[in-house]
Structure formats: structure tokens, C-alpha cells
C-alpha atoms as a PDB file:
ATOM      1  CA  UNK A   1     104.927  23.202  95.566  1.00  0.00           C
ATOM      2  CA  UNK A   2     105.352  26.956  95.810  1.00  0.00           C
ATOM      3  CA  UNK A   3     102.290  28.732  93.324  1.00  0.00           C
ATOM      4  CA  UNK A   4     103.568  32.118  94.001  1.00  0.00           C
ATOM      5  CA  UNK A   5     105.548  33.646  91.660  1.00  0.00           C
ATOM      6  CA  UNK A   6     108.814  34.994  92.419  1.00  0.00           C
ATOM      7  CA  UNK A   7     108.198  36.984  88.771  1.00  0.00           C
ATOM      8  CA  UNK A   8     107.696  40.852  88.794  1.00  0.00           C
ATOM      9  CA  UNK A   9     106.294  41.069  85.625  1.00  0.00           C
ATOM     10  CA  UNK A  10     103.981  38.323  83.629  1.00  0.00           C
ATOM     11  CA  UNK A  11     101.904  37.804  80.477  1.00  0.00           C
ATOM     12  CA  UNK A  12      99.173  35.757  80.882  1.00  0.00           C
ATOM     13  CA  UNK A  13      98.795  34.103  76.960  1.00  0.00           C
ATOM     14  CA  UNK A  14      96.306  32.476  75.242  1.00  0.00           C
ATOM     15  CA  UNK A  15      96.144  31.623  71.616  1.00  0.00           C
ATOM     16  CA  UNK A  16      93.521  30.415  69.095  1.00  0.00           C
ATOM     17  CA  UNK A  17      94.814  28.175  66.082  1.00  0.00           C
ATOM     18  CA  UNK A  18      93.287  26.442  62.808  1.00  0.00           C
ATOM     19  CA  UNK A  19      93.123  22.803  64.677  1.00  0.00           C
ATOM     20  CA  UNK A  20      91.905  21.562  67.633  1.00  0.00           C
ATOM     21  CA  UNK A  21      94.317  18.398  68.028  1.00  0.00           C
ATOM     22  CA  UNK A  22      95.881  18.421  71.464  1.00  0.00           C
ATOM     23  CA  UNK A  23      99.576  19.037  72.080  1.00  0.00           C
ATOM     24  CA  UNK A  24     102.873  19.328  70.168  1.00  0.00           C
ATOM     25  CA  UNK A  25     100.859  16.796  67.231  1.00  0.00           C
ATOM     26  CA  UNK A  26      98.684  19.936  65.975  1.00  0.00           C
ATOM     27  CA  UNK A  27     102.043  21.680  64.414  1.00  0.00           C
ATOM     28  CA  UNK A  28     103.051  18.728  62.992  1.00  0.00           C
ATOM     29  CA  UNK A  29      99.399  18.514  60.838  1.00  0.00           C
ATOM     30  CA  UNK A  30     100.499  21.578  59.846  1.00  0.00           C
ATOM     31  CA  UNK A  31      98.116  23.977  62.194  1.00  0.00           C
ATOM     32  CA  UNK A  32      98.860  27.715  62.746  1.00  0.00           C
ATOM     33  CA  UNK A  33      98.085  30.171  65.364  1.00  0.00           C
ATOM     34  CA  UNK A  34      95.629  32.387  64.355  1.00  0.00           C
ATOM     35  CA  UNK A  35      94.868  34.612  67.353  1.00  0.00           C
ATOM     36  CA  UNK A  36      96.829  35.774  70.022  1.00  0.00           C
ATOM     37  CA  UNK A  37      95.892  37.597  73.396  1.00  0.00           C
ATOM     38  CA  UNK A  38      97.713  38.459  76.637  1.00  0.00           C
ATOM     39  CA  UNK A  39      97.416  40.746  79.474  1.00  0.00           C
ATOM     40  CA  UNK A  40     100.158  42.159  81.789  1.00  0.00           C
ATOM     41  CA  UNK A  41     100.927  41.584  85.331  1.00  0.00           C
ATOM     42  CA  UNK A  42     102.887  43.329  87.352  1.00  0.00           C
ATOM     43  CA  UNK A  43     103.692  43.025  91.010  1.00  0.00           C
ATOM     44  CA  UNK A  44     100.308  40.770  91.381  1.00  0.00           C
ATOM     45  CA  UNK A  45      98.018  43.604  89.606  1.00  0.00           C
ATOM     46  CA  UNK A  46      96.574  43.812  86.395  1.00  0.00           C
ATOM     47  CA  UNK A  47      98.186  47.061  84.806  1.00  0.00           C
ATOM     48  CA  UNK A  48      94.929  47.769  82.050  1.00  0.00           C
ATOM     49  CA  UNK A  49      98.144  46.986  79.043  1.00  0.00           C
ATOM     50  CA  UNK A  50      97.912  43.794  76.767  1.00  0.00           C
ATOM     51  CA  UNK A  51      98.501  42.837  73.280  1.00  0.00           C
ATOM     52  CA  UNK A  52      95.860  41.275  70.819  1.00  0.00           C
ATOM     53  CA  UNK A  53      96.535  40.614  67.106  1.00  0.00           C
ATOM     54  CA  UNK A  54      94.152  38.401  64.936  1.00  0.00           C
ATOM     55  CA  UNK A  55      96.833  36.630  61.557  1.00  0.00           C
ATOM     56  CA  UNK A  56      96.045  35.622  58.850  1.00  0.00           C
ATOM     57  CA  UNK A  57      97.266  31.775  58.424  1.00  0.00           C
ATOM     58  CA  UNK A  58      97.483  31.453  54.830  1.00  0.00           C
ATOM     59  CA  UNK A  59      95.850  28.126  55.324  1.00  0.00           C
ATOM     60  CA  UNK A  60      92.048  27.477  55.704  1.00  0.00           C
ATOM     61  CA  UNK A  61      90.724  26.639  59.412  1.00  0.00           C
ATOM     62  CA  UNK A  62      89.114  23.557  60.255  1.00  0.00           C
ATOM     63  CA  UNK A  63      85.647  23.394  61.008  1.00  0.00           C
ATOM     64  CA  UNK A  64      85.678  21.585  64.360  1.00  0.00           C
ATOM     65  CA  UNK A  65      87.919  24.661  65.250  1.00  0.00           C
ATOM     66  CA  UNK A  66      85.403  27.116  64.004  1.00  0.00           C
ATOM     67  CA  UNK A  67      82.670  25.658  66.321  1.00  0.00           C
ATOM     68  CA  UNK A  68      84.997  26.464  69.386  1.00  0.00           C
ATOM     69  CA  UNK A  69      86.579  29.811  68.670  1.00  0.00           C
ATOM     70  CA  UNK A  70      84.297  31.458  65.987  1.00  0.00           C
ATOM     71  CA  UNK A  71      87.266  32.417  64.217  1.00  0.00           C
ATOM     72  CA  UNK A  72      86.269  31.915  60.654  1.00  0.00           C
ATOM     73  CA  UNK A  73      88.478  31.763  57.105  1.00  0.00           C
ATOM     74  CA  UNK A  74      86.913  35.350  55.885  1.00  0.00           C
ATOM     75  CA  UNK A  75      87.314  36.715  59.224  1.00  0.00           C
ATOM     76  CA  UNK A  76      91.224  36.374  59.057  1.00  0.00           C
ATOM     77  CA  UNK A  77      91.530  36.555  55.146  1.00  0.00           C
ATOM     78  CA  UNK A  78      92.979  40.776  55.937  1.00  0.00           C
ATOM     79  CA  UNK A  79      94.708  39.998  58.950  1.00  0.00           C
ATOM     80  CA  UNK A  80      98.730  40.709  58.869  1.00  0.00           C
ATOM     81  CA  UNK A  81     101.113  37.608  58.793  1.00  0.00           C
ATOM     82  CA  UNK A  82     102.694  36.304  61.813  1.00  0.00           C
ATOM     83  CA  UNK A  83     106.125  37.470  60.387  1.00  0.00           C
ATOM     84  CA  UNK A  84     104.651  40.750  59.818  1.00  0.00           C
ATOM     85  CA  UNK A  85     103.395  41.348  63.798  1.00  0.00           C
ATOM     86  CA  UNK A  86     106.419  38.865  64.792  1.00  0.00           C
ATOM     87  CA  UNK A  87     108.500  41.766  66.525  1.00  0.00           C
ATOM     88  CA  UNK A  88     105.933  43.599  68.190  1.00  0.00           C
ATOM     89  CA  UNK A  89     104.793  40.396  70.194  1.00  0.00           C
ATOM     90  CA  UNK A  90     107.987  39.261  71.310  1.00  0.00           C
ATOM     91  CA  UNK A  91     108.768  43.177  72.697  1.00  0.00           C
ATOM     92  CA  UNK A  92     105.634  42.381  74.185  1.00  0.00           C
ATOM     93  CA  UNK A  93     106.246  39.773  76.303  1.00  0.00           C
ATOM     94  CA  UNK A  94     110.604  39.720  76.259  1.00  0.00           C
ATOM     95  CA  UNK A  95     111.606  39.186  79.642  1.00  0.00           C
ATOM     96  CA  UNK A  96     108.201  38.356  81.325  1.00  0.00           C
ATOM     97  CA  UNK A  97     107.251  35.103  82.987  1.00  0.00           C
ATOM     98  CA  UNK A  98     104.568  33.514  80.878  1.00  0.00           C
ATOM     99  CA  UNK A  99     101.389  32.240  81.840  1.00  0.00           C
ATOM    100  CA  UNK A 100      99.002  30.079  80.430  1.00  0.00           C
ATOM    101  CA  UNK A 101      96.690  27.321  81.261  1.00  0.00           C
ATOM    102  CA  UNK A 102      98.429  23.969  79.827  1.00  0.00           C
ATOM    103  CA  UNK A 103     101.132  26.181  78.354  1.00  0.00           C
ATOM    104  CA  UNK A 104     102.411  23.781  76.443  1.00  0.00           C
ATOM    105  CA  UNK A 105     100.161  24.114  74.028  1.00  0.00           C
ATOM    106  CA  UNK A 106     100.747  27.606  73.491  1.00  0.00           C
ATOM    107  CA  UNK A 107     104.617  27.603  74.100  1.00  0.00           C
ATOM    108  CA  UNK A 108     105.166  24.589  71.132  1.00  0.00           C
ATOM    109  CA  UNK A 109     102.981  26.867  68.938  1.00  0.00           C
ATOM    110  CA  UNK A 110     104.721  29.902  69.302  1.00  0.00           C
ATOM    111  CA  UNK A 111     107.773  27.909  68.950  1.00  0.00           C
ATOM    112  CA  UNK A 112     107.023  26.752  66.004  1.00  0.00           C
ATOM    113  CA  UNK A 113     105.808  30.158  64.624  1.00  0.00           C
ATOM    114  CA  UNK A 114     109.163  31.670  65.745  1.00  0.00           C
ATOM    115  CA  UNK A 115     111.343  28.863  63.544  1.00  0.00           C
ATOM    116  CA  UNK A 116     109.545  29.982  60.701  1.00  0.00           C
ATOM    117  CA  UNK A 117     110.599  33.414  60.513  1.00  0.00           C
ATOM    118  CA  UNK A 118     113.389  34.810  58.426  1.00  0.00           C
ATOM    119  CA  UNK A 119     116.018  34.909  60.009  1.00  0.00           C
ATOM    120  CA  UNK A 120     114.617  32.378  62.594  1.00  0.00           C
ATOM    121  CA  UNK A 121     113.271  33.120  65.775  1.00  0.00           C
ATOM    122  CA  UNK A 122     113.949  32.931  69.199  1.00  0.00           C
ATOM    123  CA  UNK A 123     112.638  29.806  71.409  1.00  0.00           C
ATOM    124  CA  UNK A 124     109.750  30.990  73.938  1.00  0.00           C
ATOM    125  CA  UNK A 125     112.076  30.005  76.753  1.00  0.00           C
ATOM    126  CA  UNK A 126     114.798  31.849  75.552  1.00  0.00           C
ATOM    127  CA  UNK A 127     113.303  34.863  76.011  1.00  0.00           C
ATOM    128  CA  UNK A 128     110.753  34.218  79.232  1.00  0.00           C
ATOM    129  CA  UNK A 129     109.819  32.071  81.930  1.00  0.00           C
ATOM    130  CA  UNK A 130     107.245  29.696  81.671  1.00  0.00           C
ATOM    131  CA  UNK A 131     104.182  29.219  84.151  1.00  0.00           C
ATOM    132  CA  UNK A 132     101.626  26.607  83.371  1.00  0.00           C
ATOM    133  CA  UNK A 133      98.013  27.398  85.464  1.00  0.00           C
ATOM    134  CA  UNK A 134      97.057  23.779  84.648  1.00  0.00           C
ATOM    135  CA  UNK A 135     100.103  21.997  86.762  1.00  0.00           C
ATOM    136  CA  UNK A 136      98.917  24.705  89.684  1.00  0.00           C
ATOM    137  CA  UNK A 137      95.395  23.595  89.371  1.00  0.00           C
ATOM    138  CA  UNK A 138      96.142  19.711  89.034  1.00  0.00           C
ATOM    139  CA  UNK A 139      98.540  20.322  92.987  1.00  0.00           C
ATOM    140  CA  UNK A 140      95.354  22.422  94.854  1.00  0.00           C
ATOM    141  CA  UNK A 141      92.371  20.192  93.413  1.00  0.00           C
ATOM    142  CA  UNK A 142      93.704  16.459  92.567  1.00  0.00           C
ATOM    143  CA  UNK A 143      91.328  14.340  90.854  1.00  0.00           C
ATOM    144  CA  UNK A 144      88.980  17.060  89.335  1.00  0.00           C
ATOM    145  CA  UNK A 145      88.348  18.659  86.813  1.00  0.00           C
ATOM    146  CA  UNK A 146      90.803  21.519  85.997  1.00  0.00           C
ATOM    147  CA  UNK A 147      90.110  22.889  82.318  1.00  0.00           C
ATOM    148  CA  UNK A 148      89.386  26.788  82.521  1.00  0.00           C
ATOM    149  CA  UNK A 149      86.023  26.104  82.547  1.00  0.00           C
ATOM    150  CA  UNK A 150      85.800  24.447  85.471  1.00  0.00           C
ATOM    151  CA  UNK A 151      88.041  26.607  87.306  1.00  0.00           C
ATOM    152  CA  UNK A 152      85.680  29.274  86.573  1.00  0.00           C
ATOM    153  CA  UNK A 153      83.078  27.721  88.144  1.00  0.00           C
ATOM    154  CA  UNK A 154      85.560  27.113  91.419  1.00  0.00           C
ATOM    155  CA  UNK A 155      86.761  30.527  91.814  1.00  0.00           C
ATOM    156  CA  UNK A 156      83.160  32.586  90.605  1.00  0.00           C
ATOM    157  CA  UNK A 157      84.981  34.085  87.774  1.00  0.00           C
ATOM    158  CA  UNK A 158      82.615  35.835  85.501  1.00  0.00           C
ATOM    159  CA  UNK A 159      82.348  33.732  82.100  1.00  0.00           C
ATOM    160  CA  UNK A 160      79.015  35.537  80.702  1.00  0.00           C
ATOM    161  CA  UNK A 161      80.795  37.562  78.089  1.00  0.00           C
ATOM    162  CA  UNK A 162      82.117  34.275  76.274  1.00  0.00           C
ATOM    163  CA  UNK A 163      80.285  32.918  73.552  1.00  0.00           C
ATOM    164  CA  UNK A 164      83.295  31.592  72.082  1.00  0.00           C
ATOM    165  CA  UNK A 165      87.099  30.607  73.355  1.00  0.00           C
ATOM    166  CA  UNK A 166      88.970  34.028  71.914  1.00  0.00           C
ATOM    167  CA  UNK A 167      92.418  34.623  73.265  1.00  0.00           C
ATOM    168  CA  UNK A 168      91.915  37.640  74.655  1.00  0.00           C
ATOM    169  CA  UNK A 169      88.679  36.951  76.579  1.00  0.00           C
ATOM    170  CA  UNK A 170      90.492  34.026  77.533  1.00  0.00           C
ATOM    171  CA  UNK A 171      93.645  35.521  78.681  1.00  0.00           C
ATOM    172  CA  UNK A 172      91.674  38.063  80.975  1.00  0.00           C
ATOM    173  CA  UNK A 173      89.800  35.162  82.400  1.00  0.00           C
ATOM    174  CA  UNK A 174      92.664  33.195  83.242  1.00  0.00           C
ATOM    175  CA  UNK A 175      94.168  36.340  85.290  1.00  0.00           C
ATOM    176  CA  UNK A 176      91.274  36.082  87.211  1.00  0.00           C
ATOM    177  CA  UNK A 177      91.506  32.667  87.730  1.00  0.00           C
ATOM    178  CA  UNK A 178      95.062  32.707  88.060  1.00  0.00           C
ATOM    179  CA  UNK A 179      94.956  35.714  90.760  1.00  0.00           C
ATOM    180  CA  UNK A 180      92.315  34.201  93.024  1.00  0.00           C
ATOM    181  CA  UNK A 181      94.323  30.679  92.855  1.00  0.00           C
ATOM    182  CA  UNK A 182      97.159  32.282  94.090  1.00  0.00           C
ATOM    183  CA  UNK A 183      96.048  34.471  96.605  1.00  0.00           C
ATOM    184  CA  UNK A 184      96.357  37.566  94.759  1.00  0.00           C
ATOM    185  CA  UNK A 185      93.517  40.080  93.787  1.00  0.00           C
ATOM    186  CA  UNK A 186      91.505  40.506  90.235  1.00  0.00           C
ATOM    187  CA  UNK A 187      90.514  43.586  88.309  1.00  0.00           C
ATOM    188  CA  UNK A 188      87.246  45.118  88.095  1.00  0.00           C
ATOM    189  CA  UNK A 189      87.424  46.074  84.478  1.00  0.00           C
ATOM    190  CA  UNK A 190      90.537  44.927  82.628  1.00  0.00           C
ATOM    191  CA  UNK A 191      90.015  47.847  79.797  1.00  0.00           C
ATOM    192  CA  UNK A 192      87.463  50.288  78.332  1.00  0.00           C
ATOM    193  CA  UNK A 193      89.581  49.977  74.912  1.00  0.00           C
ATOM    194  CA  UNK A 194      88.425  48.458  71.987  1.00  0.00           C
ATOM    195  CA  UNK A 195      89.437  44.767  71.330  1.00  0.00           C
ATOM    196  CA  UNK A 196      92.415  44.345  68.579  1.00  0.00           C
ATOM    197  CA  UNK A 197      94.140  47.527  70.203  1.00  0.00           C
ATOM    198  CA  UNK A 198      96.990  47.383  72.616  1.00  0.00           C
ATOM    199  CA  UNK A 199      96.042  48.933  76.039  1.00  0.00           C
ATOM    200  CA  UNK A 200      97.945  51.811  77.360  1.00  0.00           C
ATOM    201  CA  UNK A 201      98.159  51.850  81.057  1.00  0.00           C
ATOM    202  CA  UNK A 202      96.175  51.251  84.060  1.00  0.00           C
ATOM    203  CA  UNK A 203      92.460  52.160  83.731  1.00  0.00           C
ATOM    204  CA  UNK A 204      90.514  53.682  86.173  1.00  0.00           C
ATOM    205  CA  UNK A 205      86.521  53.618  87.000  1.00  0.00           C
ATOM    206  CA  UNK A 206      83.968  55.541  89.353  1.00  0.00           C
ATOM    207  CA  UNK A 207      83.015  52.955  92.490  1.00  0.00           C
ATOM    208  CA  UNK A 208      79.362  54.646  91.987  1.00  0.00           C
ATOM    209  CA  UNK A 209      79.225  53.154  88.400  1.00  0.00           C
ATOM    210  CA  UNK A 210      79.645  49.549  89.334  1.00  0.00           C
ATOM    211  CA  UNK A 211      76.233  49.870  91.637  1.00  0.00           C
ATOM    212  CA  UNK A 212      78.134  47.780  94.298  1.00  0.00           C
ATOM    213  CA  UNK A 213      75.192  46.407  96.329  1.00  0.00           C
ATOM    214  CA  UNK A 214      76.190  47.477 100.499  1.00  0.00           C
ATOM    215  CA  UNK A 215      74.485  44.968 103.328  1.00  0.00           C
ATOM    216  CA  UNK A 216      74.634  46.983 106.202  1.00  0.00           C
ATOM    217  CA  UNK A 217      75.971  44.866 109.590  1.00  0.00           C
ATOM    218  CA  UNK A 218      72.710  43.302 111.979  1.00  0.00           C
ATOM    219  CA  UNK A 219      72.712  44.993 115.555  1.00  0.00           C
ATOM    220  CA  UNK A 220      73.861  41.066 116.979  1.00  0.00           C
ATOM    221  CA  UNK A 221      76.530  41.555 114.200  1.00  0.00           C
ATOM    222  CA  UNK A 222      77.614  44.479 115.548  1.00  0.00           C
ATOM    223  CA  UNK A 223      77.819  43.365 119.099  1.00  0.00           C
ATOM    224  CA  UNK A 224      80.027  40.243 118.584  1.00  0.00           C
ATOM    225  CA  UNK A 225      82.631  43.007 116.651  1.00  0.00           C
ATOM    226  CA  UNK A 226      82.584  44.624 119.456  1.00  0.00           C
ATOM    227  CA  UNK A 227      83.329  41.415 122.011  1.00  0.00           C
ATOM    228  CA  UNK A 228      85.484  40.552 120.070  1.00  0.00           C
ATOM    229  CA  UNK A 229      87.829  43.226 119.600  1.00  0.00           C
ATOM    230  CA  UNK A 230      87.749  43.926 123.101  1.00  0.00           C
ATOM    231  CA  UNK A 231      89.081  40.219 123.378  1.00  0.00           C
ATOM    232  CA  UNK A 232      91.936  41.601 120.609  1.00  0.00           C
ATOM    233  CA  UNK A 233      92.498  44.675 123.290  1.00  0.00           C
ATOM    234  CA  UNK A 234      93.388  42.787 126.182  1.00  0.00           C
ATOM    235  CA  UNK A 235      96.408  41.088 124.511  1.00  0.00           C
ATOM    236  CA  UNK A 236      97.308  45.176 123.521  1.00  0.00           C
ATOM    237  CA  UNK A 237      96.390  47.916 121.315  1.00  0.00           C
ATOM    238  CA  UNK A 238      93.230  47.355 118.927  1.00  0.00           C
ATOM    239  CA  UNK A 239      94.494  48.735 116.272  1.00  0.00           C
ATOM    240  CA  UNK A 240      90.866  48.671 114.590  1.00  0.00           C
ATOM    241  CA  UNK A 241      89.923  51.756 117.931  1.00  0.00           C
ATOM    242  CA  UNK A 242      92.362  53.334 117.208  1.00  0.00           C
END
């Protein structure tokens, strides 16, 4: 199985919804998304852009839902539609290779949001590529446990900002996941913006901020460096002198 993608640009997606049930069966009990978040990807590096948009249902969320993402009736009740914010999500991700963690999920949600517009919407694959995190993490660790949490927990990705699942939050902790899976390098901060705003280009931070803690090389450290780049000069120029 190849896990790099051949993609230039992706989204990686999450989405928060009024029901819990697993799979394609949620939309047929009637559930709705609720929140959406994604960050963008290009060429392997986070680019500081992504789209977040809270909606309002029209239908109350279950509780069993509530206890995971926090997302309550009230706290939606002013959101916009998802006919109303329709067109600025799919210009947000048009053309890009999706990626989400069992994107099924996701994918047969938006689907279904997209049939219900007037005029009807466009199928998710009709209009990107689909990656799905979940079938990558199922190849390189068989027989564990590969739920986001537990990828986390693999890779060291930082999960002490999550009290709740949110889609956002989610979606920038899948990157990370997704990034280090693959081979590929993670951000240091994603975005200084506040959350429910799009982000508007790469963002940029002072190294002295981050108080980067620097362990200085031992003296016997040192020395095997040394022997060993003069092992790399005999086979012709050490690049690393000079």
C-alpha cells in the first residue's frame, strides 16, 4: 500500500453531528451535521488557512452526543443553515483530496447534506478525492487500536487542549497525526486566529517564544561525530566539513 499522497493540495475534515450511531445508519435516523472543521495542506505543509462553521440543525441533539462533543441545542440555536454556508464550504475544499479518519462517516454525511439542498448538491466524490487515515492506520499497526485517540498516543501528538471532540480541534490533530504517519512534518502552531473564522495564510512565530529546551552534545558525543564522519570522508567529501 502506498500512504503517500500523490495530492498537492488536501483538506483534512472532521465533522460533529446530532447522533452518535456509527456509519451510513445515523442519516437514516435522521441525524445532521452540526459542526464542521478542516485545515489545508499543501505540498505536505500546513498553510495556517482552514474553514470552521458551527449550523444550526433545526433538530434537537441527542444527549449521548452532547457528552462527546459539548455541542449543545442553545449553543447552535443562531448558527446559519447548512444551505446558507453550503457554497462557501464546497469552494473550500473543490478540487482537494479529502482527509479524514474513517471518512466514511464524514463523506455519507456531507452527502447527505448536499442532496438536501435546492437545487441539489454535488456528491463529495464528485468534487474531491477521498483519503481515509483509518485504512492507513489499520496497514502500519494491524491488530491495534487505531481510533484518533490512540494514534495520538503512538505518534506524541499533543491532545491537552481537548476537552471535547470539536471538528476543528480534531481536524488539526489529525494533520498531525496524519503528517507524522506519513513521513511528513507537523506545524508548530496551526493559527493565532480566533476559532469560527477562516484563516488567511501561513502564520508565522518567534523560535524564542516557544522556549525550545537545547541539550547541548556530551564531549564522548562529540567524539564519535567526529569518528564517524571521518569514516563518511574516506568514501569522499563530508559534506557536513565542508
Amino acid at each position: 500500500m502506498n500512504i503517500i499522497s500523490n495530492a498537492s493540495r488536501q483538506v483534512i475534515l472532521d465533522t460533529e453531528t446530532t447522533g452518535m450511531n456509527q456509519g451510513s445508519g445515523a442519516i437514516y435516523l435522521g441525524h445532521r451535521i452540526i459542526e464542521i472543521g478542516c485545515v489545508e495542506v499543501v505540498n505536505r505543509r500546513l498553510t495556517g488557512r482552514y474553514y470552521h462553521q458551527y449550523i444550526n440543525p433545526g433538530q434537537a441533539i441527542d444527549p449521548e452526543a452532547i457528552a462527546v462533543h459539548g455541542i449543545t441545542d442553545e449553543r447552535v440555536a443562531n448558527e446559519p443553515r447548512f444551505q446558507q454556508i453550503s457554497q462557501a464550504f464546497i469552494d473550500f475544499i473543490d478540487g482537494a483530496e479529502i482527509v479524514a479518519h474513517n471518512a466514511s462517516f464524514d463523506v455519507n454525511f456531507m452527502d447527505h447534506e448536499f442532496s438536501l439542498l435546492q437545487p441539489r448538491g454535488p456528491k463529495t466524490a464528485d468534487i474531491c478525492s477521498i483519503l481515509d487515515t483509518l485504512v492507513i492506520a489499520k496497514y502500519l499497526h494491524p491488530g491495534q487500536k487505531n481510533n484518533l485517540d490512540a494514534l495520538c498516543k503512538r505518534y506524541g501528538v499533543d491532545t491537552s487542549r481537548r476537552e471535547y471532540h470539536g471538528a476543528l480541534l480534531d481536524a488539526e490533530i489529525l494533520a498531525d497525526v496524519y503528517l507524522i504517519m506519513t513521513g511528513g512534518q507537523t506545524k508548530f502552531n496551526l493559527s493565532n486566529e480566533e476559532v469560527g473564522q477562516e484563516g488567511g495564510g501561513i502564520q508565522c512565530f518567534d523560535p524564542q517564544s516557544l522556549n525550545l529546551k537545547v541539550i547541548a552534545a556530551s564531549a564522548d558525543e562529540l567524539t564519535m561525530h567526529e569518528q564517524r564522519l571521518d569514516l563518511v570522508a574516506k568514501s569522499g567529501k563530508c559534506l557536513w566539513r565542508g
